[in-house]
Protein backbone atom coordinates (compact mmCIF):
# COMPACT_ATOMS: atom_id res chain seq x y z
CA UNK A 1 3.38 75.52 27.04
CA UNK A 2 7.04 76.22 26.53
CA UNK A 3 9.05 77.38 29.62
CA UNK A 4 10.66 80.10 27.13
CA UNK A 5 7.47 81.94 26.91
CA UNK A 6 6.20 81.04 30.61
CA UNK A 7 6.53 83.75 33.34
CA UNK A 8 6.00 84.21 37.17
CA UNK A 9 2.52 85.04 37.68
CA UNK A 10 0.13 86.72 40.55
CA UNK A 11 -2.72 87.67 38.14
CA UNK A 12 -3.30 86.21 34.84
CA UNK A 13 -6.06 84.85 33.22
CA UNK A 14 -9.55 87.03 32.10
CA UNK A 15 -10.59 88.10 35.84
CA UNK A 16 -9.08 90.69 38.40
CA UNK A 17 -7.94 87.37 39.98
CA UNK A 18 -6.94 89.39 43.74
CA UNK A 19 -10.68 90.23 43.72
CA UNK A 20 -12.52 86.80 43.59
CA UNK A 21 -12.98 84.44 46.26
CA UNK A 22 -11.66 81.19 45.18
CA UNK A 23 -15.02 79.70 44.92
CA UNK A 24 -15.48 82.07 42.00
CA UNK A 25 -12.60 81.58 40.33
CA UNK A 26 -12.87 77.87 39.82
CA UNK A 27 -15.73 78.62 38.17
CA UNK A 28 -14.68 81.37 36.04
CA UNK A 29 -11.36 80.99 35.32
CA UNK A 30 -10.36 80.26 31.86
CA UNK A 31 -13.90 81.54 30.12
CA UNK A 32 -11.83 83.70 27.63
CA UNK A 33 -13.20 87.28 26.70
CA UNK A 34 -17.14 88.02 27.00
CA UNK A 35 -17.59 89.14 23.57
CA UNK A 36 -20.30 88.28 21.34
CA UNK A 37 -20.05 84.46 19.81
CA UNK A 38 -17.81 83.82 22.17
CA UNK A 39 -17.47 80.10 22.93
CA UNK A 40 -18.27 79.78 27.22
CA UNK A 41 -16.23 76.79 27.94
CA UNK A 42 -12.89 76.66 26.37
CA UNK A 43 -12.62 74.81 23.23
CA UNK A 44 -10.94 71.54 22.90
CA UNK A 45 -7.67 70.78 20.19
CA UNK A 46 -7.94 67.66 18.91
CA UNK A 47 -4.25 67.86 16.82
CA UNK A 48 -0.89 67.16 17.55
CA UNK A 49 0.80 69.60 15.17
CA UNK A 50 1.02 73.24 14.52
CA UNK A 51 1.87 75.26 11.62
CA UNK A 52 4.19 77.67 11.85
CA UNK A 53 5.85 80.39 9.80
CA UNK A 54 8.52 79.41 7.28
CA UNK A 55 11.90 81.05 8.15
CA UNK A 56 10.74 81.73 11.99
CA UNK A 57 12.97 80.27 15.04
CA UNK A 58 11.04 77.86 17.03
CA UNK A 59 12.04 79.22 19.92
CA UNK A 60 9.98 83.06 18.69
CA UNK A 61 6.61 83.68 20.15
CA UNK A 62 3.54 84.38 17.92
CA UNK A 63 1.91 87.60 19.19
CA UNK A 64 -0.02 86.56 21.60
CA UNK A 65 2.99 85.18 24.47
CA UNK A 66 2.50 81.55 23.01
CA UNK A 67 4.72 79.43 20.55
CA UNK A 68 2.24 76.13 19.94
CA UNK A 69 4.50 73.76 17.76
CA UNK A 70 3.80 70.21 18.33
CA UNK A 71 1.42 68.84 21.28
CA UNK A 72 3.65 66.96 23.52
CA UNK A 73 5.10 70.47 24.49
CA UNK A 74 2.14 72.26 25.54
CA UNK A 75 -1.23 73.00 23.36
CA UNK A 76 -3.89 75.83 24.32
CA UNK A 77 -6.47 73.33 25.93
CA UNK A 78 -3.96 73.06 28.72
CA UNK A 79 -3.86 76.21 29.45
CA UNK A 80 -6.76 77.73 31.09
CA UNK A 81 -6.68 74.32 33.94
CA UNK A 82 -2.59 74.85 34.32
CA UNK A 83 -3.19 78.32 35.42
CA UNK A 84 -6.48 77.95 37.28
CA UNK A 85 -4.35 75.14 39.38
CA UNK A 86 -1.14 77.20 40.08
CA UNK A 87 -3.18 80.38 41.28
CA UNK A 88 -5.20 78.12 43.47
CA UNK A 89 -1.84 76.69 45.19
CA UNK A 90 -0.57 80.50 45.02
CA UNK A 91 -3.31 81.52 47.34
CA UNK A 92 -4.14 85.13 45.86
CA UNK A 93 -7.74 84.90 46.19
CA UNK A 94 -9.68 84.90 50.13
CA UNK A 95 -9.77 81.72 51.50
CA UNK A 96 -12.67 79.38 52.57
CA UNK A 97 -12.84 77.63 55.39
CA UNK A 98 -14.76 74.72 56.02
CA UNK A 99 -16.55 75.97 59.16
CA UNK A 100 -18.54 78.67 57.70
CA UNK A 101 -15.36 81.63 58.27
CA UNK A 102 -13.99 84.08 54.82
CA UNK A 103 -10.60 85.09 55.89
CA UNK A 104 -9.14 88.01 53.49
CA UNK A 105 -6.98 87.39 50.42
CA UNK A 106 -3.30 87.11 51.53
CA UNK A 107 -1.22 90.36 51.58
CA UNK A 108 2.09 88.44 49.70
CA UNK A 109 0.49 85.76 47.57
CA UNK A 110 2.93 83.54 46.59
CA UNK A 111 4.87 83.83 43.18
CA UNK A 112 3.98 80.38 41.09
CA UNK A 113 4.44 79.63 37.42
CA UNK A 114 1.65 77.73 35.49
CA UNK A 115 1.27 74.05 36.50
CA UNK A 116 2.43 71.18 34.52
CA UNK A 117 -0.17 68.78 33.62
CA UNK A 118 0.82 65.31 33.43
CA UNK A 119 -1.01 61.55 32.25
CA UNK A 120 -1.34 60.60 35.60
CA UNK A 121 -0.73 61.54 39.69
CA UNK A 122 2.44 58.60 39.40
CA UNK A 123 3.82 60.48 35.99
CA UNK A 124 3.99 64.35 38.16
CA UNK A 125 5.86 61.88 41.03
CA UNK A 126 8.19 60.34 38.99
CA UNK A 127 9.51 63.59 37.11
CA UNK A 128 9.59 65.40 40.76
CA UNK A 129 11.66 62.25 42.37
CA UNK A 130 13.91 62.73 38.96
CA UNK A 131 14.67 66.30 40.04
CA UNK A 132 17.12 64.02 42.51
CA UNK A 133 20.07 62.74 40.31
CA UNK A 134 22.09 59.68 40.99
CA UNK A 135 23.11 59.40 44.76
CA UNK A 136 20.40 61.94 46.45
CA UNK A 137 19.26 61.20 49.64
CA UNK A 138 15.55 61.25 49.98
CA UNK A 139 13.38 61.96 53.42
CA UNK A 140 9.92 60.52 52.75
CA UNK A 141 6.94 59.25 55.57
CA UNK A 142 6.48 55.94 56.64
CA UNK A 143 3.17 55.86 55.63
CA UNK A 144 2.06 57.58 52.30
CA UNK A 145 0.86 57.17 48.70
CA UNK A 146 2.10 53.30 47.95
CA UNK A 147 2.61 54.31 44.44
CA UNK A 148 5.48 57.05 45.44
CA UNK A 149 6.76 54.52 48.20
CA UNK A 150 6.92 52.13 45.47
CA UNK A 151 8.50 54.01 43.04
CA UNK A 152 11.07 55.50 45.70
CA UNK A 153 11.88 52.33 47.13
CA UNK A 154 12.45 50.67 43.22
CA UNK A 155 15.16 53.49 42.85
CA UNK A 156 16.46 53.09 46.07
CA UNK A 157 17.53 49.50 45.03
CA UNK A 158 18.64 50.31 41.75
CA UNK A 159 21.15 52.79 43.65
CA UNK A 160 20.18 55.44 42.50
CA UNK A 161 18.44 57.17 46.22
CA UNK A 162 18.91 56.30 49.88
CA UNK A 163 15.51 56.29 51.63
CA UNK A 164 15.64 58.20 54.90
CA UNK A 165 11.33 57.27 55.97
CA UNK A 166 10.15 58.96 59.16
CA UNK A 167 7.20 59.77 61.38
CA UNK A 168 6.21 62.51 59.32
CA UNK A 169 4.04 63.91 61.94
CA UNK A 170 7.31 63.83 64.56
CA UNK A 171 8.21 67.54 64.12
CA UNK A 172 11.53 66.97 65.76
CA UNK A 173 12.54 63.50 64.72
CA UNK A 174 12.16 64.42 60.92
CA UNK A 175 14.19 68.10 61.60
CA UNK A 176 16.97 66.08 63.23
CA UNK A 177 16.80 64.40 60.86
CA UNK A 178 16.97 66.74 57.88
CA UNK A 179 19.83 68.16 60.06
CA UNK A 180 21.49 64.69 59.89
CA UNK A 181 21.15 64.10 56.66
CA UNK A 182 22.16 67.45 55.05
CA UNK A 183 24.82 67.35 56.81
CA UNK A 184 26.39 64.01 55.42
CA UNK A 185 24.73 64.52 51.75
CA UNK A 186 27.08 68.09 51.89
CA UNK A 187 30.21 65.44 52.73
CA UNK A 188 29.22 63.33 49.89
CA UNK A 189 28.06 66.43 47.76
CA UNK A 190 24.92 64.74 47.31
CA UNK A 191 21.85 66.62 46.82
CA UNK A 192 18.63 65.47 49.51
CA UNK A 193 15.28 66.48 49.06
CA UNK A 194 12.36 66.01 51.77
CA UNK A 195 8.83 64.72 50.68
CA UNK A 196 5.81 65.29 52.65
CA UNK A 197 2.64 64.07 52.35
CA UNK A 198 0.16 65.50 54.41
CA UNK A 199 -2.68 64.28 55.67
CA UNK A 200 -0.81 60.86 54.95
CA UNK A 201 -2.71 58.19 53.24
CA UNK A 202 -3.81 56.07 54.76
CA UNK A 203 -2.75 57.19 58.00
CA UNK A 204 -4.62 60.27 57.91
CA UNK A 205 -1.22 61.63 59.99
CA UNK A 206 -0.70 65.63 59.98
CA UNK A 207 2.93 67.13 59.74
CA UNK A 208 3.91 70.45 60.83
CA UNK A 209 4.40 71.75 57.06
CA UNK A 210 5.43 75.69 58.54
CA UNK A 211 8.27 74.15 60.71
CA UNK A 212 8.94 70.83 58.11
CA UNK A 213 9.72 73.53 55.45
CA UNK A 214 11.47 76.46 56.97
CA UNK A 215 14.41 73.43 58.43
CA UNK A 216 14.39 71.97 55.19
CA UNK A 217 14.55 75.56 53.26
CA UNK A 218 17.17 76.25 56.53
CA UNK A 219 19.70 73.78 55.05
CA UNK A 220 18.97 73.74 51.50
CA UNK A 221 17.14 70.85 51.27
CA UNK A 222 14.57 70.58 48.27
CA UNK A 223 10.92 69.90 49.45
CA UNK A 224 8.12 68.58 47.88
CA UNK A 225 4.26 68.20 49.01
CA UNK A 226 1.61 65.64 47.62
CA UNK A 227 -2.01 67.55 48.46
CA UNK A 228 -3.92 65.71 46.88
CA UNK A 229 -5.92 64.42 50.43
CA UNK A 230 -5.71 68.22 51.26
CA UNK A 231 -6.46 70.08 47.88
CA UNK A 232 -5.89 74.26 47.26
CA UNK A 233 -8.72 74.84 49.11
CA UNK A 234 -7.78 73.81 52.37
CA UNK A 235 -4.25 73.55 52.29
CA UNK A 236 -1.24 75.69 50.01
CA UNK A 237 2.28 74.42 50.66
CA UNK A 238 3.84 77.21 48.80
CA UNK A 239 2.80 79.75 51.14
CA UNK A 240 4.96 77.59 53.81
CA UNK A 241 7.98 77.43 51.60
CA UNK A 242 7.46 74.48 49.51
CA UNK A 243 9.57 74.07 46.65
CA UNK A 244 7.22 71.88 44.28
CA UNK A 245 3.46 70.57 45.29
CA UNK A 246 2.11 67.85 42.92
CA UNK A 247 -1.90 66.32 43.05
CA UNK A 248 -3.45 63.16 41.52
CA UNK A 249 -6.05 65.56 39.41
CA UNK A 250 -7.90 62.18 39.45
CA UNK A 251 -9.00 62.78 42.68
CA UNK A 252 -10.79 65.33 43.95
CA UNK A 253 -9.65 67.94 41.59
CA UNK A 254 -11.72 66.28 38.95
CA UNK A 255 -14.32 64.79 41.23
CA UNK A 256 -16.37 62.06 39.14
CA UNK A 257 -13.40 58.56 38.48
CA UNK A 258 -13.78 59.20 34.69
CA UNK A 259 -10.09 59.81 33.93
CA UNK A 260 -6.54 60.05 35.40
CA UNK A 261 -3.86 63.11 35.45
CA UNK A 262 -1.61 64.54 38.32
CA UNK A 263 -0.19 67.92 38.13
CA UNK A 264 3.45 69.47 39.53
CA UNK A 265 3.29 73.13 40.96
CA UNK A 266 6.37 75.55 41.06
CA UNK A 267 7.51 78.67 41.45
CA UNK A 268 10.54 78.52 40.50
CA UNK A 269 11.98 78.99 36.79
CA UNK A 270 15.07 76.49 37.09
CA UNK A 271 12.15 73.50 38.51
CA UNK A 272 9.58 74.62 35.96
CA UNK A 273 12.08 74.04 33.09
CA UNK A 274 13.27 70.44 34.54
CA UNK A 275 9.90 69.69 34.98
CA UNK A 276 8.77 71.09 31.68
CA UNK A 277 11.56 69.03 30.06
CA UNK A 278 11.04 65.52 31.60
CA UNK A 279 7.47 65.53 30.63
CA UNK A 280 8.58 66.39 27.15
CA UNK A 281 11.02 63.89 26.74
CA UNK A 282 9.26 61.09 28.47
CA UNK A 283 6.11 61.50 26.92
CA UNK A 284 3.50 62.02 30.32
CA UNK A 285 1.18 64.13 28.79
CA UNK A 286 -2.56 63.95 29.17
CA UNK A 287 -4.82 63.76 26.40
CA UNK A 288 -7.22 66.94 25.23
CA UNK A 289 -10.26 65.29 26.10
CA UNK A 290 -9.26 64.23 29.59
CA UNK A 291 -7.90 67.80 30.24
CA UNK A 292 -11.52 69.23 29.53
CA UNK A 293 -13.06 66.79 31.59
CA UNK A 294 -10.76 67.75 34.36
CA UNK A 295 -11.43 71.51 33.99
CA UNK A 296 -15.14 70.47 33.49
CA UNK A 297 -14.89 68.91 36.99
CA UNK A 298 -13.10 71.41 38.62
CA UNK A 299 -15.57 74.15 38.42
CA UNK A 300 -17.37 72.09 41.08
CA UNK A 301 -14.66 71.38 43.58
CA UNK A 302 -16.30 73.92 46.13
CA UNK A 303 -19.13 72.37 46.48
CA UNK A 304 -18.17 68.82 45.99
CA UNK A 305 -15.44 69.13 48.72
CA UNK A 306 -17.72 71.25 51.25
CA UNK A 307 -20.85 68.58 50.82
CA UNK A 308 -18.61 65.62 50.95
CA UNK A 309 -16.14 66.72 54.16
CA UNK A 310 -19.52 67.82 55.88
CA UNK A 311 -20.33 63.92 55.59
CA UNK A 312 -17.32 62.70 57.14
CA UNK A 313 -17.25 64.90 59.57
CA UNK A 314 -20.81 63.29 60.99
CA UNK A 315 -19.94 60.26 60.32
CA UNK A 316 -16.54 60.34 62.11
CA UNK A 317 -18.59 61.31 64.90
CA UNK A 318 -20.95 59.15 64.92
CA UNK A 319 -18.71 56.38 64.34
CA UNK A 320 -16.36 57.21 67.31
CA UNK A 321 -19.73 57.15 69.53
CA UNK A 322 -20.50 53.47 68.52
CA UNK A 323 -16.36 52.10 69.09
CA UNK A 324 -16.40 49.59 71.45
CA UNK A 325 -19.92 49.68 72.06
CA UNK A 326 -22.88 47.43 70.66
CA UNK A 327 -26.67 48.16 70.93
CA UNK A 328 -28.92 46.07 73.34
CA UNK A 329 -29.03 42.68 72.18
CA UNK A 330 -26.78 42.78 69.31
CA UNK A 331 -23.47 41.19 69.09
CA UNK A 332 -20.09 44.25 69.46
CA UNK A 333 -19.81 45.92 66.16
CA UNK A 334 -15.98 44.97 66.40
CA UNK A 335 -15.57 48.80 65.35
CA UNK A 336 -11.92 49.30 67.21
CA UNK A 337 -11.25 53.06 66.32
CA UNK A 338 -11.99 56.03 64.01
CA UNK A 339 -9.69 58.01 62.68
CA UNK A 340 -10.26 61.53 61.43
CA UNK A 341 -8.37 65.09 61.57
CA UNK A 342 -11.58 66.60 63.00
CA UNK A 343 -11.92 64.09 66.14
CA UNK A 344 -10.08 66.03 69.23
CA UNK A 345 -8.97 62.46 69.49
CA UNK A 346 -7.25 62.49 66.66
CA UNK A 347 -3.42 63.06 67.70
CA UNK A 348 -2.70 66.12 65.66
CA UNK A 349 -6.23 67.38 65.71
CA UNK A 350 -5.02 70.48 66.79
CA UNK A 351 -2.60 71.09 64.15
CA UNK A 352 -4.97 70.11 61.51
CA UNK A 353 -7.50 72.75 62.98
CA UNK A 354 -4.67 75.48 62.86
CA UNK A 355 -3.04 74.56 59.30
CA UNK A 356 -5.93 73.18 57.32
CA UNK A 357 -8.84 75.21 56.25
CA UNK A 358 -10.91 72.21 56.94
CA UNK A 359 -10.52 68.44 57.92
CA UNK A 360 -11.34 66.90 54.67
CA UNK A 361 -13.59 63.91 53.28
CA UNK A 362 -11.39 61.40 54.19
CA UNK A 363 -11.87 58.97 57.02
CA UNK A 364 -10.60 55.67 58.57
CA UNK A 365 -12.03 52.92 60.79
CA UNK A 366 -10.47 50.14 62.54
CA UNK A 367 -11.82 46.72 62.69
CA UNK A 368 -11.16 44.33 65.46
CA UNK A 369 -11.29 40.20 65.35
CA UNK A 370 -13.38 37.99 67.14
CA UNK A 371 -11.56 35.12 67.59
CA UNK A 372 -13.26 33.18 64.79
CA UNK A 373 -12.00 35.95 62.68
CA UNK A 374 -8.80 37.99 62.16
CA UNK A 375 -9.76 41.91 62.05
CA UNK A 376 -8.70 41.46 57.89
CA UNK A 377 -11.37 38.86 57.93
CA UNK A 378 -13.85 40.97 59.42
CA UNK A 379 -13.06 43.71 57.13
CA UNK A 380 -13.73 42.01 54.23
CA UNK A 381 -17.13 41.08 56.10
CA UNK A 382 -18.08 44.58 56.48
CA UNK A 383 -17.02 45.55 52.74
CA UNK A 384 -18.99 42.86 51.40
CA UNK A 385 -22.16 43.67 53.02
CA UNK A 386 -21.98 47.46 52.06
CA UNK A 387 -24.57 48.37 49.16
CA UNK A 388 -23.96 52.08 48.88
CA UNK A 389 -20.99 52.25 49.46
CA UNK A 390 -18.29 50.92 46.86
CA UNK A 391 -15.53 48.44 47.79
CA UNK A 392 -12.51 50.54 45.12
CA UNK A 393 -8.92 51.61 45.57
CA UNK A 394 -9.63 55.22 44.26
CA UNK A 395 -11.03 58.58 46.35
CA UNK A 396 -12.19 62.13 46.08
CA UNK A 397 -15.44 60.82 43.89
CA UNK A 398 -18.71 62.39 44.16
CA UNK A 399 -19.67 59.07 44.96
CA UNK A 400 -18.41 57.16 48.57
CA UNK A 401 -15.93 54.52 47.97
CA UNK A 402 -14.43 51.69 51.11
CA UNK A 403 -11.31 49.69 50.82
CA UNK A 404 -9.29 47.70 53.10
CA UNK A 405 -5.82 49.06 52.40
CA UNK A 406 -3.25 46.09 53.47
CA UNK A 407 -5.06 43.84 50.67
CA UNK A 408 -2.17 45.85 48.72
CA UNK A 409 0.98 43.79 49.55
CA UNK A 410 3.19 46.85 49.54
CA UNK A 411 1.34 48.90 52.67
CA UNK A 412 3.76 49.02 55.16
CA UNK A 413 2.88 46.85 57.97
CA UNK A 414 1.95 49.40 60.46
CA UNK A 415 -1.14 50.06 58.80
CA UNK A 416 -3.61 47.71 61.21
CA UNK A 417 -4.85 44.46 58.87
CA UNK A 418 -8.56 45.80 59.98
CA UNK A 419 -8.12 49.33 58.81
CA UNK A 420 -10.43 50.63 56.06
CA UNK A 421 -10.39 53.70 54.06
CA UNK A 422 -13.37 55.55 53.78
CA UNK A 423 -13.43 58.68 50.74
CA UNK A 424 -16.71 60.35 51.64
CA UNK A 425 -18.87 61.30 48.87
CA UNK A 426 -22.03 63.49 48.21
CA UNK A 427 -24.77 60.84 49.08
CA UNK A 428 -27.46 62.07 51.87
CA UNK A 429 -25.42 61.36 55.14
CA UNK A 430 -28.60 59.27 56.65
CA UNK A 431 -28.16 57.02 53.80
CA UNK A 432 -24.24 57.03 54.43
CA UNK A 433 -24.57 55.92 57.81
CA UNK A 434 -26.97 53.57 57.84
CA UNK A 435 -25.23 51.84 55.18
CA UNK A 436 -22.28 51.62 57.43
CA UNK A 437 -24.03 50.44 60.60
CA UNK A 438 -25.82 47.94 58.62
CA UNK A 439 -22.60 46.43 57.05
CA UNK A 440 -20.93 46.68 60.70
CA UNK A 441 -24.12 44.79 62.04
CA UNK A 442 -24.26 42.07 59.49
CA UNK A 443 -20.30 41.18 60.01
CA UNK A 444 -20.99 41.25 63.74
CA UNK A 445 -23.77 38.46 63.06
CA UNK A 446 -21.30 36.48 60.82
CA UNK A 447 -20.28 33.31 62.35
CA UNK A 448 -17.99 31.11 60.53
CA UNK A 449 -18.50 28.35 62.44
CA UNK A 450 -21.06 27.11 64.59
CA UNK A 451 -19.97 25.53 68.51
């Protein structure tokens, strides 16, 4: 789609969009008209040319608001899944929440221009981090997405950024220090922009987005939100200010591991174009077929994300119940802590209840040692011995997926050696659980050596 011909929009698209609740409009956004022989799903272009009309300036639209020339810069299939995307970030429709309560639409939904699709989550990262030029100063968490802190940190030590990482979830350590920071990027007339993740991966940490955004906003400091943990439906950083909001569409956005995109969300015109432009010139577009696969998957992100956070939810519980403890006759479970939004032990649980519209389908559990075995070791233990549950790197899946996160050399090393990630998935929850307790039973009964 070219910038030229793309404008701020509250209600495009085939439906009164201010009238549907946003588990109706995943569904039925982007059907096209209802007249007769009218394909249902939209069709997908397999080209990667247009014609056009001899004498006419690229740059003219064809009568219907679009100028399709060549299908690096935008083709129709894109279309329908960059809107749906960008008016689900905008927040114009009534809002779900995960515990059963239909709040009304928003009275000032938030201006947002159709997303940018991009090949992958990384390729959306990289052309947001590029909206810094040589010698920005960039804010990011200690603990997030080890793809952007490895990115970040590879531009950091080619000089091009200075890495500023803080306790994300420290309202007042990470305004000081946007205050400190702005104040010495204005000296060097450096531009800084603040990146929040939240909940952080794998930390599962919550910031204060309302407060994060209106300091950063305060000093004119650019701001940028991964969601992806979060999605549209239970979280909208543009409503709090944010500048640009980008998701691996991998995840949960497309729901079944069968292909890889990210998307980059704006409202503004002057970060639309940049945006626009580095995916041109660089190439990061997503194929047709993986873009109707995405919108395919979408439809069902409702229902995916309801079934699959109701699972962690009851199995954060019951997990928590069983830390520290082991049944009669059995050996400890070595199960040290569990971490979720939704535990009241969980240190921003309160924050997470006010700001999110639900606590999502992502868990963590800590593993201790045994003294035969370092908690890594008895990680691994309780990976191996799962059968339902899949030992991969990826999340948001209909199905569950485990993974011990510090096998990746580049987590920071405040993420415990024990920890494991847990993306919840549709399964029956009985069949979750006892899949878990069995796998935390046979690693308690592991002995690697006998004495």
């Amino acid at each position: 789609m070219s910038t030229e011909s793309s404008n701020i929009s509250q209600s495009q698209g085939s439906h009164p969009q201010g009238s549907q609740h946003e588990r109706t409009y995943v569904v039925s956004a982007g059907r096209g008209s209802h007249h007769g022989h009218a394909p249902v799903n939209q069709p997908v272009d397999f080209t990667s040319t247009y014609s056009y009309v001899p004498g006419a300036q690229p740059a003219e639209e064809t009568p219907g608001g679009q100028h399709w020339a060549y299908a690096r810069e935008g083709m129709p299939s894109w279309q329908p899944l960059e809107e749906l995307l960008a008016q689900l970030e905008a927040g114009t429709r009534s809002t779900y929440q995960a515990q059963g309560f239909i709040t009304t639409a928003e009275d000032h939904p938030v201006p947002v221009l159709p997303g940018l699709l991009f090949s992958s989550g990384m390729a959306a990262i990289s052309a947001v981090l590029h909206l810094l030029p040589p010698g920005g100063h960039l804010i990011l968490p200690r603990h997030s997405y080890m793809g952007f802190t490895t990115l970040a940190q590879q531009l950091a030590d080619q000089g091009l950024l200075t890495l500023h990482p803080v306790d994300i979830a420290d309202t007042d350590q990470v305004i000081s220090t946007i205050q400190d920071i702005s104040t010495l990027a204005q000296a060097q007339d450096a531009p800084v922009m603040l990146w929040v993740e939240s909940p952080t991966n794998p930390m599962l940490e919550v910031a204060d987005l309302p407060a994060l955004l209106a300091a950063a906003k305060k000093r004119g400091v650019l701001t940028a939100v991964d969601n992806t943990f979060a999605t549209p439906l239970r979280q909208r950083p543009l409503k709090y200010g944010a500048d640009v909001v980008v998701h691996s569409v991998t995840k949960f956005i497309s729901g079944h591991s069968d292909l890889i995109m990210g998307v980059a969300i704006t409202g503004n015109p002057q970060l639309h174009q940049k945006l626009h432009l580095h995916r041109t010139l660089h190439g990061a577009i997503p194929g047709p077929m993986e873009v109707y696969l995405a919108l395919r998957g979408v439809r069902t992100l409702a229902v995916r994300l309801d079934a699959a956070e109701s699972n962690a939810a009851q199995l954060a519980h019951r997990l928590h119940e069983l830390t520290g403890s082991s049944a009669a006759g059995e050996r400890p479970l070595h199960l040290k802590a569990v971490n979720y939004p939704g535990l009241p032990s969980h240190p921003q649980h309160e924050r997470a209840a006010q700001q999110l519209g639900g606590f999502g389908a992502i868990l963590t559990i800590e593993l201790d040692g045994d003294g035969e075995r370092t908690p890594a070791q008895v990680a691994d233990d309780v990976l191996a011995a799962l059968t339902l549950w899949t030992p991969a790197t990826s999340l948001g899946g209909v199905e569950s997926l485990a993974e011990r996160r510090r096998r990746h050399p580049g987590e920071p090393e405040s993420v415990p050696d024990g920890l494991i990630r847990l993306s919840t998935g549709i399964e029956h929850i009985e069949d979750l659980f006892a899949d878990l307790l069995n796998a935390l039973r046979t690693a308690a009964e592991d002995q690697r050596s006998i004495g």
